[in-house]
N, C-alpha and C. Protein backbone atom coordinates (compact mmCIF):
# COMPACT_ATOMS: atom_id res chain seq x y z
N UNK A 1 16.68 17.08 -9.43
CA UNK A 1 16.39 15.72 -9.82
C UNK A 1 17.25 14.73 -9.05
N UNK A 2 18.44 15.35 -8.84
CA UNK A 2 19.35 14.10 -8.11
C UNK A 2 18.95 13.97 -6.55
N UNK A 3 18.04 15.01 -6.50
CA UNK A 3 17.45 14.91 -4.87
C UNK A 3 16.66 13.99 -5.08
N UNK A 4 15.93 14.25 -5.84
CA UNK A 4 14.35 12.78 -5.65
C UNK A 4 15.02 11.59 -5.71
N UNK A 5 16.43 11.22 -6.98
CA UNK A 5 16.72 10.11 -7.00
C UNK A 5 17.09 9.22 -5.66
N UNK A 6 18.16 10.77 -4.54
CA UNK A 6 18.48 9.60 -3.62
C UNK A 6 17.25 9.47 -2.67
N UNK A 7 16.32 10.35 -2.47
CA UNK A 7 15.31 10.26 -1.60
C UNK A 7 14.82 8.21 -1.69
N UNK A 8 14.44 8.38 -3.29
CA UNK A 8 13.98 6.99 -4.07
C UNK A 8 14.75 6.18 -3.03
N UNK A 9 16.11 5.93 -3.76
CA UNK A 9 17.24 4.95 -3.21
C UNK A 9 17.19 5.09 -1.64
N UNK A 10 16.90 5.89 -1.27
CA UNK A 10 17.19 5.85 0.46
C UNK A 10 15.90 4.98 0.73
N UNK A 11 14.44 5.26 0.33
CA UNK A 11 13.45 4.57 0.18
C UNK A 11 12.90 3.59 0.14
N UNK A 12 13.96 3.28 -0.80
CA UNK A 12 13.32 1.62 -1.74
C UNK A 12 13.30 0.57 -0.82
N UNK A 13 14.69 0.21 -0.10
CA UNK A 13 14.72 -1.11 0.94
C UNK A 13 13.26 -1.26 1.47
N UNK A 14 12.86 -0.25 2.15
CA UNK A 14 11.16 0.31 3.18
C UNK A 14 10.57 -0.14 2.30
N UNK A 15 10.39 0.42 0.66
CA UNK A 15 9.22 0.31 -0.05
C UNK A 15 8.63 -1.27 -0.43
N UNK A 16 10.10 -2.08 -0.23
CA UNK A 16 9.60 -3.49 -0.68
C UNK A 16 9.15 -3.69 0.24
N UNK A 17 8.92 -4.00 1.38
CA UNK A 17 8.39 -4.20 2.47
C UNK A 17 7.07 -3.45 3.14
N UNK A 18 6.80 -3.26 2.10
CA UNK A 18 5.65 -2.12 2.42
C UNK A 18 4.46 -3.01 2.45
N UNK A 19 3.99 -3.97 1.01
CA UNK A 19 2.92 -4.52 0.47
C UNK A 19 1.70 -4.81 1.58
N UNK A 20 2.29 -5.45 2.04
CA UNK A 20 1.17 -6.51 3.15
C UNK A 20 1.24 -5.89 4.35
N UNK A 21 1.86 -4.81 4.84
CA UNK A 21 1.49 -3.82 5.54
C UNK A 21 0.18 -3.09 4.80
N UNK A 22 0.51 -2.15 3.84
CA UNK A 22 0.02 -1.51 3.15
C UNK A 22 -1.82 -1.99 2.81
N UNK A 23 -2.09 -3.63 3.06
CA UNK A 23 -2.77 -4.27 2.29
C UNK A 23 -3.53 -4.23 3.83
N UNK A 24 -3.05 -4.62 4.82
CA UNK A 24 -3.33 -4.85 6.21
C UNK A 24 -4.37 -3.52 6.46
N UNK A 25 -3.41 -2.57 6.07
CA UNK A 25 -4.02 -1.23 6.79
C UNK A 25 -5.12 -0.79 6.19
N UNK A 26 -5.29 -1.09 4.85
CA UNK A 26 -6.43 -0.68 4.05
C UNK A 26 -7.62 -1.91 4.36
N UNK A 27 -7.88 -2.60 4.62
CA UNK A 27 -8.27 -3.74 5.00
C UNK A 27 -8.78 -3.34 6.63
N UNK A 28 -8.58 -2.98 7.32
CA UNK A 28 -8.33 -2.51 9.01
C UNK A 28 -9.36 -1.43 8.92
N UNK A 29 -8.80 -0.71 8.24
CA UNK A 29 -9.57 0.89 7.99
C UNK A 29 -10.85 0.69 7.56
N UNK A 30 -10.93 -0.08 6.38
CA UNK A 30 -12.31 -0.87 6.14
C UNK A 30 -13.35 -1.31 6.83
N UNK A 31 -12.95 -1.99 7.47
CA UNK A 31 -13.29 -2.46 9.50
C UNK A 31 -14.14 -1.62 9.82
N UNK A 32 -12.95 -0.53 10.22
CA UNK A 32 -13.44 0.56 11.30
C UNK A 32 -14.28 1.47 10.70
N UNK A 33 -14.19 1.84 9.63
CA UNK A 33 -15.16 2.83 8.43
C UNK A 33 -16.39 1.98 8.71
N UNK A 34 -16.80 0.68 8.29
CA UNK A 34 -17.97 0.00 8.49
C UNK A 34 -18.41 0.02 9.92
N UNK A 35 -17.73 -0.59 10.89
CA UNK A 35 -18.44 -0.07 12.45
C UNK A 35 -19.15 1.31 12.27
N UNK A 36 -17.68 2.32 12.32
CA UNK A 36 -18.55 3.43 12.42
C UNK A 36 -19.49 4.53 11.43
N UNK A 37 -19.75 3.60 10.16
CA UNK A 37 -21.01 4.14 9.54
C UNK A 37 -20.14 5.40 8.41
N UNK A 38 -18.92 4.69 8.20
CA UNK A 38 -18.14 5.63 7.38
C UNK A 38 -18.32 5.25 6.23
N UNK A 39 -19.19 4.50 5.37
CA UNK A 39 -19.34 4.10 4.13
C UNK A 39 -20.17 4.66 2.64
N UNK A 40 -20.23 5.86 3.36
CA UNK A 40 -20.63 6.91 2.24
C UNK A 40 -19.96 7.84 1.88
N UNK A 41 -18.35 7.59 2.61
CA UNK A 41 -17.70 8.78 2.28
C UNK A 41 -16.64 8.33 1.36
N UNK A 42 -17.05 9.04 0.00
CA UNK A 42 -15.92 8.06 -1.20
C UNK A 42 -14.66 8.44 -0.66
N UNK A 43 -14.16 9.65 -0.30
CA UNK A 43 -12.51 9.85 -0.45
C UNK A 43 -11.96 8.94 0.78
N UNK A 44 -12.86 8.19 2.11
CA UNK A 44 -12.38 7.46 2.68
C UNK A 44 -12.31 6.18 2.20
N UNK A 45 -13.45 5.76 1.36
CA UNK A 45 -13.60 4.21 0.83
C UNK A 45 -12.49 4.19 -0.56
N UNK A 46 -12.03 5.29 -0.95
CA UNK A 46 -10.97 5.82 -2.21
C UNK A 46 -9.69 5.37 -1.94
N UNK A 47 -9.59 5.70 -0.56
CA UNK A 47 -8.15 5.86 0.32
C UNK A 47 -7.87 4.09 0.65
N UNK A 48 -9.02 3.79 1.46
CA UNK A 48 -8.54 2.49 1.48
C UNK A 48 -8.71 1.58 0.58
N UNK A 49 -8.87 1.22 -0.76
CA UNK A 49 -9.06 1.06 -1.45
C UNK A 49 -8.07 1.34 -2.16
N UNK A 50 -7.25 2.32 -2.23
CA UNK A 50 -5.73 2.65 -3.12
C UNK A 50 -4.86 1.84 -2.20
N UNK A 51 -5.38 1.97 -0.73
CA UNK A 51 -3.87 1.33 0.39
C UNK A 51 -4.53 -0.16 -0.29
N UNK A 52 -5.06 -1.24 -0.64
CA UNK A 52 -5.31 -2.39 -0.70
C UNK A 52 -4.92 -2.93 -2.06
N UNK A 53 -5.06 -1.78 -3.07
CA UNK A 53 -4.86 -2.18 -4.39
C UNK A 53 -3.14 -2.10 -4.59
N UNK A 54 -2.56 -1.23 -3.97
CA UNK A 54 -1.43 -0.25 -4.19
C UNK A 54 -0.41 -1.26 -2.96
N UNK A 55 -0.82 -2.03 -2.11
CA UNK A 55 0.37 -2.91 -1.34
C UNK A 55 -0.18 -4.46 -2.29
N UNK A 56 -1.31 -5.32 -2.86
CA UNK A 56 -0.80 -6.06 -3.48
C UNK A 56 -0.28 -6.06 -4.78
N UNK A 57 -0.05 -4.63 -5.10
CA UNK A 57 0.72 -4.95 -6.37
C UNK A 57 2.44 -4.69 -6.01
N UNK A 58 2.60 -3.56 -5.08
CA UNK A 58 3.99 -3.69 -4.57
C UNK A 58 4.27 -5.16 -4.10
N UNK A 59 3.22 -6.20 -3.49
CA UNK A 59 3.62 -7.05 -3.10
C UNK A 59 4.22 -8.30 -4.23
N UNK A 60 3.06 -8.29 -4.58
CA UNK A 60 3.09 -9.26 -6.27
C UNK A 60 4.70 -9.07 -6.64
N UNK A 61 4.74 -7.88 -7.30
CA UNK A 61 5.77 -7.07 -8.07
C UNK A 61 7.31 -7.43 -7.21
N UNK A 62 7.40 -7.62 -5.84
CA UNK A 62 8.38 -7.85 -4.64
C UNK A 62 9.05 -9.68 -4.87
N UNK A 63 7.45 -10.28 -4.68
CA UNK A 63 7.74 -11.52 -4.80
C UNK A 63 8.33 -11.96 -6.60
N UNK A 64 7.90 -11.16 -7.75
CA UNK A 64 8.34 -11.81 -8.66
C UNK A 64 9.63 -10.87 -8.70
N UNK A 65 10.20 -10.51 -8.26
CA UNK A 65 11.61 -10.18 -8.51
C UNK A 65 12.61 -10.98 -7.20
N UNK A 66 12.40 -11.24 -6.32
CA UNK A 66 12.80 -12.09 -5.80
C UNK A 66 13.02 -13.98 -6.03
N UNK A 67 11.60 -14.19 -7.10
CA UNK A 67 11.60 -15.53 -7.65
C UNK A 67 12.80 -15.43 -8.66
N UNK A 68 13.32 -16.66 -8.70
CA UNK A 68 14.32 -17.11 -9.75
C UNK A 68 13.44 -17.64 -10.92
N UNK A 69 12.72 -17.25 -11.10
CA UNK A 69 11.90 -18.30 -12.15
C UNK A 69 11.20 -16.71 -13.04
């Protein structure tokens, strides 16, 4: 257990900074899935779709802990 913790802590700085990457890439992938006729394949439309949902809430979650309010 004290392994995962520091893995976490070694982590975390990266993880706030993740969001709008995270949001970018799922968004991108989207793109390219539609050019190339990838839109029937759920575990790809799944995937980006977790990367889009899963960086604006790290993002959200980033900015309200950084607000003073």
């Amino acid at each position: 257990m004290k392994k995962v913790k520091a893995v976490f802590l070694l982590l975390m700085p990266y993880f706030k900074k993740a969001g709008l990457p995270m949001v970018y890439t799922g968004s991108l992938l989207l793109i390219i899935g539609y050019i190339l006729s990838w839109t029937n394949a759920n575990v790809f439309l799944g995937i980006c779709a977790l990367l889009v949902i899963t960086g604006s809430i790290v993002h959200v979650l980033c900015l309200k802990h950084k607000s003073k309010y």
